[in-house]
Protein backbone atom coordinates (compact mmCIF):
# COMPACT_ATOMS: atom_id res chain seq x y z
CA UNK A 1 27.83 -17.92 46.43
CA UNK A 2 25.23 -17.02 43.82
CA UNK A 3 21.88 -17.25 42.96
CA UNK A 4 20.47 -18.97 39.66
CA UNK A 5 16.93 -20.30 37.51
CA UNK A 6 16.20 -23.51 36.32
CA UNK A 7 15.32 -22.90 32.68
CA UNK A 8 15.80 -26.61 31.33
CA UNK A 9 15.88 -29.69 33.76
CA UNK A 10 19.46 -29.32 33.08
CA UNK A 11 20.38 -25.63 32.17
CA UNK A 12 20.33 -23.10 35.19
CA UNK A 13 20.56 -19.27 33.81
CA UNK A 14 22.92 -17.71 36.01
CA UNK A 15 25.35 -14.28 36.08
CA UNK A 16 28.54 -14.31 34.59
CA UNK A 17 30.33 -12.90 36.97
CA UNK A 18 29.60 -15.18 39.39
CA UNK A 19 31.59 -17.91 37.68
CA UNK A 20 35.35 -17.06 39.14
CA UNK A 21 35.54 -20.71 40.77
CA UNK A 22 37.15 -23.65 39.02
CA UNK A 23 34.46 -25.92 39.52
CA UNK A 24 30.88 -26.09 41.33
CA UNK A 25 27.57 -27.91 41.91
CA UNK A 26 23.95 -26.62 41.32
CA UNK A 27 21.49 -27.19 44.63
CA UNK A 28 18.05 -27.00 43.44
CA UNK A 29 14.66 -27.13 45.21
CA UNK A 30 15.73 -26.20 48.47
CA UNK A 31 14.83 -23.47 50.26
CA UNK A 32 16.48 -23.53 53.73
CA UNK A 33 19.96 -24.21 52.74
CA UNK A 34 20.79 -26.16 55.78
CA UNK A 35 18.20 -28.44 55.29
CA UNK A 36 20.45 -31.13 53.53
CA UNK A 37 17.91 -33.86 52.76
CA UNK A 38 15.54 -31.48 50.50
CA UNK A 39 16.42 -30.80 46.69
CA UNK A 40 19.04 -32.05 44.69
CA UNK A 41 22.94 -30.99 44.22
CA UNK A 42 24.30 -31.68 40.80
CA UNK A 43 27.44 -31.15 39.06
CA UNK A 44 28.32 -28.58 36.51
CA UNK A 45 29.44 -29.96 33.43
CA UNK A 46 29.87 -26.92 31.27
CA UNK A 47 29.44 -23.33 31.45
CA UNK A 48 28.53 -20.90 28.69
CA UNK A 49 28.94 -17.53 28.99
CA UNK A 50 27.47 -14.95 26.92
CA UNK A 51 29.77 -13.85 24.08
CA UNK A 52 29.79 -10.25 24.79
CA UNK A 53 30.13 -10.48 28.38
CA UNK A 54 32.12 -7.00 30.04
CA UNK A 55 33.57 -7.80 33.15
CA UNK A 56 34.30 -3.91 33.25
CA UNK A 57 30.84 -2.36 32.28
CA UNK A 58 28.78 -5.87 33.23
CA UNK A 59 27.04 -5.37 29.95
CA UNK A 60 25.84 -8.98 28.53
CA UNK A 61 26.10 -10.49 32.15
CA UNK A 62 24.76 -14.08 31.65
CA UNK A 63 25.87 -17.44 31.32
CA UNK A 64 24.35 -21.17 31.64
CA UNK A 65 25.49 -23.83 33.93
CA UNK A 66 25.03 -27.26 31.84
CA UNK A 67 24.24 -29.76 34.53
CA UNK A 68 25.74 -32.96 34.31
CA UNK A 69 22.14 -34.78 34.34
CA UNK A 70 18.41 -33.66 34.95
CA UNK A 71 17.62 -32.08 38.39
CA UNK A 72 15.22 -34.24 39.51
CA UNK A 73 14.17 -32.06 42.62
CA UNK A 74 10.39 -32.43 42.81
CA UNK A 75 9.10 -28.98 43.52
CA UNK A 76 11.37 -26.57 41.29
CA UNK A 77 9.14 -25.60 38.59
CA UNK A 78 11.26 -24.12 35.22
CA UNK A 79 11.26 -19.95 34.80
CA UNK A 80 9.03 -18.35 32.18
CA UNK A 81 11.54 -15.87 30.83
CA UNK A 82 10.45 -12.39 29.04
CA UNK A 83 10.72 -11.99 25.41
CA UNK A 84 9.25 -8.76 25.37
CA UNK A 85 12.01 -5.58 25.28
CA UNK A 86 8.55 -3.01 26.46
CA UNK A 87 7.97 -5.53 29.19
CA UNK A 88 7.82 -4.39 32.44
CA UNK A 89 6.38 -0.41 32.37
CA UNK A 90 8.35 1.73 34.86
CA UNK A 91 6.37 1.51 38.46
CA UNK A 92 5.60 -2.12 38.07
CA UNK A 93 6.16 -4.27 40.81
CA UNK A 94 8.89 -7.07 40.72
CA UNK A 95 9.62 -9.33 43.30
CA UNK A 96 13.85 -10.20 43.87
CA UNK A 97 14.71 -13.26 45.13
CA UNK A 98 18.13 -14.94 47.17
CA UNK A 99 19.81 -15.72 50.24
CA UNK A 100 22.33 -12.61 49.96
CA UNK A 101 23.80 -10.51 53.02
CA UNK A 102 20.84 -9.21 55.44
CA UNK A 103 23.19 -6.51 56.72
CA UNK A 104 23.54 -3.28 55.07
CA UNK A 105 26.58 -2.36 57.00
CA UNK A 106 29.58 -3.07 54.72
CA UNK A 107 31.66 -4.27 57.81
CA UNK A 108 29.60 -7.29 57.78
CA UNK A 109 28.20 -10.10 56.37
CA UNK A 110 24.89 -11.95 57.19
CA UNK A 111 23.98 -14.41 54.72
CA UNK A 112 20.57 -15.88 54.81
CA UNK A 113 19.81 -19.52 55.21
CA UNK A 114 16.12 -19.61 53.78
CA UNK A 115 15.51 -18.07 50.28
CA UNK A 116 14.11 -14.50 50.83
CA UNK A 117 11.99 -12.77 48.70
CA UNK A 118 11.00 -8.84 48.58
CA UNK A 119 9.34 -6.42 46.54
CA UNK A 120 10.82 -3.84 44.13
CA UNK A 121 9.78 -1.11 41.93
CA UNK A 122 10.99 -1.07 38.43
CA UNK A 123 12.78 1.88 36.99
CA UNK A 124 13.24 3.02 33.36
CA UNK A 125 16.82 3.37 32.83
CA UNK A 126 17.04 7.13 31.93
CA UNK A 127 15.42 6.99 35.25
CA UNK A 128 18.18 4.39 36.84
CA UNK A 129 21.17 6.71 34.75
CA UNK A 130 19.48 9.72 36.88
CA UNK A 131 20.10 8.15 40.01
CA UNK A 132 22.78 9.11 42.64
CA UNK A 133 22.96 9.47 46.24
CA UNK A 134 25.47 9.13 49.26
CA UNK A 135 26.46 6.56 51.79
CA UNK A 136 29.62 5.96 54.42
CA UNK A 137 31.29 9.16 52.66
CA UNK A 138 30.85 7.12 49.01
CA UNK A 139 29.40 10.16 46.77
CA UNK A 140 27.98 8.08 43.34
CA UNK A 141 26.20 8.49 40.07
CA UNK A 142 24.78 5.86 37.59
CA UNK A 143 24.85 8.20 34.76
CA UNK A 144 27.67 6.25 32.71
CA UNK A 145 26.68 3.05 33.55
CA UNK A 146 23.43 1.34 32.33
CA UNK A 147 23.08 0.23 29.41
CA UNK A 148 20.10 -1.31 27.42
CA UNK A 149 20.70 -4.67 28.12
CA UNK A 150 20.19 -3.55 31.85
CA UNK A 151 17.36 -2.81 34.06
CA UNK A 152 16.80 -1.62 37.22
CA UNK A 153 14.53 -1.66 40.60
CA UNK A 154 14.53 0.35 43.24
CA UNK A 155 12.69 0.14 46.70
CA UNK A 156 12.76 2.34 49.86
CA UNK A 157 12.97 -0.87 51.65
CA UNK A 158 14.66 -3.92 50.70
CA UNK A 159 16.42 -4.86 47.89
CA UNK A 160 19.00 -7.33 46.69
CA UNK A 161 22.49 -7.20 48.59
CA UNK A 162 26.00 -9.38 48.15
CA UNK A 163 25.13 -13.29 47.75
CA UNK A 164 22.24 -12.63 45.60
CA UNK A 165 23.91 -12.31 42.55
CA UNK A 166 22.54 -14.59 39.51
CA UNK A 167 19.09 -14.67 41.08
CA UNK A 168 15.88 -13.42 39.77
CA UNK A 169 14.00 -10.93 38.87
CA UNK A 170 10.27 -11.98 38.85
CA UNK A 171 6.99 -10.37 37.68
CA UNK A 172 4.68 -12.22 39.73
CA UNK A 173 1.48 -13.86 37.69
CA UNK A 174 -1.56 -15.53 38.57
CA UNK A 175 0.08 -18.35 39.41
CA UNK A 176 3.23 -19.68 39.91
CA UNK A 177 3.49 -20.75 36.69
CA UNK A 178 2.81 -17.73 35.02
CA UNK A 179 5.60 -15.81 36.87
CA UNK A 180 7.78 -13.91 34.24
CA UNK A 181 11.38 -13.76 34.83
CA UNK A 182 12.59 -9.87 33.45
CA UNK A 183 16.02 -9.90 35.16
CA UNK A 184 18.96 -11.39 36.93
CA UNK A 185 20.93 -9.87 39.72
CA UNK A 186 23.98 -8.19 38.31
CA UNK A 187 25.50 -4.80 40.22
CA UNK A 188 24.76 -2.53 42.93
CA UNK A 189 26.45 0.76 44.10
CA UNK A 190 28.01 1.72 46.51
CA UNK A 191 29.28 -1.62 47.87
CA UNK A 192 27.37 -4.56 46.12
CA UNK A 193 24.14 -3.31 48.30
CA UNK A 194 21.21 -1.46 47.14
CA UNK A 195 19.95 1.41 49.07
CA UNK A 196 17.01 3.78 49.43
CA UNK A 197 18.78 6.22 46.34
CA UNK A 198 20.81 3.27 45.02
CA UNK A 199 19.41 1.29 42.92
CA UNK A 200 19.71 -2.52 41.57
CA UNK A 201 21.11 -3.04 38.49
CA UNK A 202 20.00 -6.50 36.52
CA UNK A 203 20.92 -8.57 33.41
CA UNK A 204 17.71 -7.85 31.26
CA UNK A 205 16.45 -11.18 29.97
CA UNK A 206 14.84 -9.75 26.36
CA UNK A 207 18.14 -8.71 25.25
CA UNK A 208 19.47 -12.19 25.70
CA UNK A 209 16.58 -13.93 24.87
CA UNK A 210 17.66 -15.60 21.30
CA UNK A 211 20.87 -15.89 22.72
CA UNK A 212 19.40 -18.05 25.62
């Protein structure tokens, strides 16, 4: 399961490593996933995946999901995405969003059934390659492993877990539609889970903005 944007009424911007299934539909506009009779569940009729997508270093970790016809969900309103490579400042307040694992333990799995949403502080990456920290006898450094086309956010409370992979990372606007998306949920240490020291790791948007 994975997370995703609607960027075109019929091109959701997704992660690429999310896409290790054969075949799948797009649900969009619905927030409580068991709630069946809200939003609308469409085919995929073609994926692309960025051309310089690392499945070893997750640099260039995007693709599109080409839906098979316009969404026609009612209330999902298309992302703003960021075109600016100085945009967000380190400290600024992002907001991830997904139904990912609510347990921190790595002996279990809690997925959510409503979308949830929390707030995260973004990092500069020397500051995100300065990061380390210990959990469950897992010693780990990100020193080797961001890159530009990566950004991070890290929060002493929540953050994004398994199952929220693909989703976004929003600056919030005035308004809804002025909500900038900056990132999309790539990789986590120690165990797909982001911690108090460990921080999230996301697809920056600017770098694969002309690609997009």
């Amino acid at each position: 399961f994975c997370g995703g944007t609607l960027i075109a009424k019929d091109v959701v911007l997704t992660a690429a490593h999310c896409l290790g299934y054969a075949s799948f539909q797009a649900v969009i506009g619905r927030h409580d996933l068991t709630n069946k009779s809200v939003g609308d569940q469409v085919d995929v009729a073609r994926i692309v995946v960025h051309p310089e997508w690392d499945n070893v270093s997750f640099e260039n970790d995007f693709a599109l999901l080409v839906l098979a016809r316009t969404a026609t969900a009612s209330d999902a309103q298309l992302a703003k995405l960021n075109n600016n490579e100085g945009y967000p400042a380190s400290g600024t307040t992002a907001h991830v969003m997904g139904w990912g694992d609510l347990e921190e333990d790595t002996d279990k799995y809690k997925a959510s059934n409503v979308l949830m949403m929390v707030d995260t502080q973004v990092l500069t990456n020397q500051e995100c390659r300065e990061a380390d920290g210990k959990l469950d006898g897992f010693n780990g450094s990100y020193e080797d492993f961001i890159f530009p086309d990566m950004i991070c956010t890290l929060s002493k409370k929540q953050n994004a877990c398994k199952g929220d992979s693909g989703g976004p990372l929003v600056v919030r606007g005035s308004s809804a539609s002025m909500d900038v998306e900056i990132g999309i949920v790539s990789w986590s240490m120690p165990f797909g889970c982001a911690t108090k020291t460990f921080p999230v790791v996301y697809s920056r948007v600017s770098n694969a903005y002309d690609w997009i």
